[in-house]
Protein backbone atom coordinates (compact mmCIF):
# COMPACT_ATOMS: atom_id res chain seq x y z
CA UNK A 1 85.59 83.80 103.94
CA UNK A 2 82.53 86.21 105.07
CA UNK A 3 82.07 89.56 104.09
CA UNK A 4 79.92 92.31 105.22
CA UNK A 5 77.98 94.96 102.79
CA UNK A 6 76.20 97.61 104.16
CA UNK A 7 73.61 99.74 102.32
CA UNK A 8 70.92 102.82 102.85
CA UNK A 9 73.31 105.91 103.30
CA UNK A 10 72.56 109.12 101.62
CA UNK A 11 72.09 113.11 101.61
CA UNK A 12 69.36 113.93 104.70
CA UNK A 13 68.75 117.13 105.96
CA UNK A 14 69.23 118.24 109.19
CA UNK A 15 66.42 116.69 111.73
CA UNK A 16 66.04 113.84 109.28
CA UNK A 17 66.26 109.76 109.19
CA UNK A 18 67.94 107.17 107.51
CA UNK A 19 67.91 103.59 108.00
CA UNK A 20 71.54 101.84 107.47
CA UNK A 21 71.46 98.22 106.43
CA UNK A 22 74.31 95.27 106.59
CA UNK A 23 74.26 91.61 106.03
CA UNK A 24 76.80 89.38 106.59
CA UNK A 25 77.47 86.55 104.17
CA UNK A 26 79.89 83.61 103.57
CA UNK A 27 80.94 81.11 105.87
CA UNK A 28 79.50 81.70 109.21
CA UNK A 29 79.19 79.36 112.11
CA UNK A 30 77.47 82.03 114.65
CA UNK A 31 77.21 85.70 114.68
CA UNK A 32 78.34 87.24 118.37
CA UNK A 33 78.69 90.80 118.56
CA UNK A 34 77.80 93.16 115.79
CA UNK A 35 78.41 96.89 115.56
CA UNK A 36 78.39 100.48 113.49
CA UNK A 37 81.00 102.51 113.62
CA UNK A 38 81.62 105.72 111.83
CA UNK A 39 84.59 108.04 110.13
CA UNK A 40 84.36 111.86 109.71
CA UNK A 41 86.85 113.46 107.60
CA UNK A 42 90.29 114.22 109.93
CA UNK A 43 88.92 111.87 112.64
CA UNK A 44 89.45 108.66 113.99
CA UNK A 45 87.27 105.74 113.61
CA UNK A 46 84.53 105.66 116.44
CA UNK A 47 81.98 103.25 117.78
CA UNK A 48 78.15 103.97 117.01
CA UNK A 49 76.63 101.48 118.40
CA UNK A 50 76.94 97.71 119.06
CA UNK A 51 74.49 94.84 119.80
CA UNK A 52 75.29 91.37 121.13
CA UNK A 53 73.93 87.60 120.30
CA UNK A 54 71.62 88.31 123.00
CA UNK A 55 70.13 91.79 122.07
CA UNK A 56 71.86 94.07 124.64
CA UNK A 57 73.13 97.45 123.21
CA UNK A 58 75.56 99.95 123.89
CA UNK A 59 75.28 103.65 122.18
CA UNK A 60 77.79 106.49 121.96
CA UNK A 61 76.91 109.30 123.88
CA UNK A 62 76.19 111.33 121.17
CA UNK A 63 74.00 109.16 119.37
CA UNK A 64 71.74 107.75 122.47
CA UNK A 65 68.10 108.39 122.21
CA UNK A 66 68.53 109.50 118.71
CA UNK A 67 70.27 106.31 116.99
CA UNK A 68 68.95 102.59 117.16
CA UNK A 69 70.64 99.35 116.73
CA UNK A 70 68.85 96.03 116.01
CA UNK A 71 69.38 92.71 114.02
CA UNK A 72 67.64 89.84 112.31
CA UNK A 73 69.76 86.73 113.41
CA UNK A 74 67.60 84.73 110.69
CA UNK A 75 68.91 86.82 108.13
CA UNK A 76 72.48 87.17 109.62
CA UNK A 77 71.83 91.71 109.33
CA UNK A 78 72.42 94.45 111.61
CA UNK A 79 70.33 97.70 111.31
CA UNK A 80 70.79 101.19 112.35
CA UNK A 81 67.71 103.15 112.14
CA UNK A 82 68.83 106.80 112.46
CA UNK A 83 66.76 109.72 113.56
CA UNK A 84 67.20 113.79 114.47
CA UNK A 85 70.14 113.73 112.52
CA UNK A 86 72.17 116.06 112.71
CA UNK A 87 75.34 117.78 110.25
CA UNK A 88 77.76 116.24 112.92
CA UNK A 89 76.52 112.91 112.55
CA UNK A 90 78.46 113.21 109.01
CA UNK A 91 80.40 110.11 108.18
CA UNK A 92 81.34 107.03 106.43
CA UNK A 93 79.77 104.26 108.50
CA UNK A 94 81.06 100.81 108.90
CA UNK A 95 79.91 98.00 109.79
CA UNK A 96 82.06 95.17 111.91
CA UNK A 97 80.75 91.53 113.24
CA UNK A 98 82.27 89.24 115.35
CA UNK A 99 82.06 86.08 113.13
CA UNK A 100 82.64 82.55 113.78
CA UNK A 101 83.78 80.32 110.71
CA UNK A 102 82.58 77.52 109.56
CA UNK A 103 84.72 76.18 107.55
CA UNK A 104 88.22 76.98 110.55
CA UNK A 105 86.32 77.74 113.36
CA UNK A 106 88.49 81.09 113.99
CA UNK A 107 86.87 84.42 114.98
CA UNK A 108 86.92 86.59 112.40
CA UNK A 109 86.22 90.48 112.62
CA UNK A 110 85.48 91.41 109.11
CA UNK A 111 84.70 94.72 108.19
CA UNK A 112 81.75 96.70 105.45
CA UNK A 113 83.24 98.90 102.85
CA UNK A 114 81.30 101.45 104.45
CA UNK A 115 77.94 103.88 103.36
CA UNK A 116 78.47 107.75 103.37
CA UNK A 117 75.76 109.72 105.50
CA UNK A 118 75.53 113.28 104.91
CA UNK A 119 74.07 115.46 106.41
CA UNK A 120 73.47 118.96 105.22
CA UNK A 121 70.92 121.64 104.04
């Protein structure tokens, strides 16, 4: 079993920063991929932001330049430090990992019980 928990959401105002946390635990072989991904109210599930074994990153449109990914791979974490937020950027956020067991050796693709962000004046 691994699990994911992610931590550091909260009630910014507009033009402020957060900094989202989430560490995987459990079982794990190796850590590939790991990403954020976020829920509005009424809307589907969307990718944030995503960050392989290796360090490269991919960003939404609407969150490049403003939103960055990184990761500790001692610590098994993924980070999303958040800036010039804005009231769109609203959301649960969720974390996801592409896992490798230790204990059956399948990919797993667990997911966070997500963080709320607001943000609002």
């Amino acid at each position: 079993q691994v699990q994911l928990v992610e931590s550091g959401g909260g009630l910014v105002q507009p033009g402020g920063s957060l900094r989202l946390s989430c560490a995987a635990s459990g079982s794990i072989f190796v850590i590939n991929a790991m990403g954020w991904y976020r829920q509005a109210p009424g809307k589907q599930r969307e990718l944030v932001a995503r960050i392989t074994g290796g360090g490269s990153t991919t960003y939404s449109g609407s969150v490049k330049g403003r939103f960055t990914i990184s990761r500790d791979n001692s610590k098994n974490m993924v980070f999303l430090q958040m800036n010039s937020l804005k009231p769109e950027d609203t959301a649960v956020y969720y974390c996801n990992a592409d896992i490798y067991s230790s204990s059956t050796g399948e990919l797993l693709m667990p997911w966070g019980q997500g963080t709320q962000v607001t943000v609002s004046s």
